[in-house]
Protein backbone atom coordinates (compact mmCIF):
# COMPACT_ATOMS: atom_id res chain seq x y z
CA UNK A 1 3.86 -7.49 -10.11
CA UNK A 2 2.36 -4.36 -9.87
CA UNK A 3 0.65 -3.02 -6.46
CA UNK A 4 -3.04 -4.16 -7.60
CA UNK A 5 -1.85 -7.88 -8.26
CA UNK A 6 -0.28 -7.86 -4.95
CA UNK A 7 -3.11 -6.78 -3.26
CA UNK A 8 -5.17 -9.40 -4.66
CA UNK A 9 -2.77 -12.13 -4.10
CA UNK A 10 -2.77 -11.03 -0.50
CA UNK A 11 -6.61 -11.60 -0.32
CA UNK A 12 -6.63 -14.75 -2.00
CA UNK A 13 -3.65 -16.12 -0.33
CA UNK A 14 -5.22 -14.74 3.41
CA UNK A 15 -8.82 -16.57 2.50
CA UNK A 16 -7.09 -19.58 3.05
CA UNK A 17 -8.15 -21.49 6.47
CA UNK A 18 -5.19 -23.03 6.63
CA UNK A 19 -2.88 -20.86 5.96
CA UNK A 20 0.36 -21.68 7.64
CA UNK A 21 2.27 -19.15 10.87
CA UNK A 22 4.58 -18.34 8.17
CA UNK A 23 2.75 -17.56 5.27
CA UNK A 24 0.60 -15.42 7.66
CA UNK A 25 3.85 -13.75 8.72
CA UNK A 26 4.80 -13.08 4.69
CA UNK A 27 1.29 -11.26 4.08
CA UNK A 28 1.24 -9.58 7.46
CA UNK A 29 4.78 -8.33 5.78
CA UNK A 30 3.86 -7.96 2.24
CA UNK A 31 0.75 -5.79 3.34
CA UNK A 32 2.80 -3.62 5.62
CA UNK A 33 5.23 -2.81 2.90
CA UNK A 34 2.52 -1.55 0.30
CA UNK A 35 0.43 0.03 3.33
CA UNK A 36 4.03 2.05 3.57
CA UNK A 37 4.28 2.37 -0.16
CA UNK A 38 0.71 4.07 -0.01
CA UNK A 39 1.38 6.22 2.81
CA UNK A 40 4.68 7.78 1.22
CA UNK A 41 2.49 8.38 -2.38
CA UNK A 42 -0.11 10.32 -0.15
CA UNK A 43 2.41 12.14 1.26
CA UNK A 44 4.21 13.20 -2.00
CA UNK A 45 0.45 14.00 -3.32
CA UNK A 46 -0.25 16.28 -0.55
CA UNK A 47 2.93 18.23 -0.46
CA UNK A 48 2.48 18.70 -4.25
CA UNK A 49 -1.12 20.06 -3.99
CA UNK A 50 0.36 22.43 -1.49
CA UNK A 51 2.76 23.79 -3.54
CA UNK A 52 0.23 24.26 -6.68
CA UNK A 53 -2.52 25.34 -4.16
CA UNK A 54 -0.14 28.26 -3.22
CA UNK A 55 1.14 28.84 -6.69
CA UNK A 56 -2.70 29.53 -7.49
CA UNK A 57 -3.04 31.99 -5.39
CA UNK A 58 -0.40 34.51 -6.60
C-alpha cells in the first residue's frame, strides 16, 4: 500500500461510529507511524535544500 492508500483507509476506517478500542488503537498506531514517516522526509528535504542553498551561493 502506498502512504496515500493508507491515509485514506485510516479516514474511512476512523468514520466508523463503532469502531472498536482496538481498531482505534491500530489507526491511532498506523497514523503515528506515517506522521513519523513524514516528519523524517521533511527532515531529509530540508537538510538537502541546505546543502544546495549553500552550494548556490559559491
Amino acid at each position: 500500500m502506498n502512504r496515500k492508500t493508507i491515509i485514506e483507509d485510516i479516514l474511512d476506517k476512523a468514520a466508523h461510529h463503532h469502531i472498536t478500542t482496538e481498531e482505534l488503537d491500530m489507526l491511532v498506531a498506523k497514523t503515528r507511524a506515517v506522521s513519523l514517516d513524514k516528519e523524517q522526509e521533511l527532515a531529509t528535504l530540508k537538510n538537502l535544500l541546505q546543502e544546495l542553498e549553500a552550494h548556490q551561493h559559491h
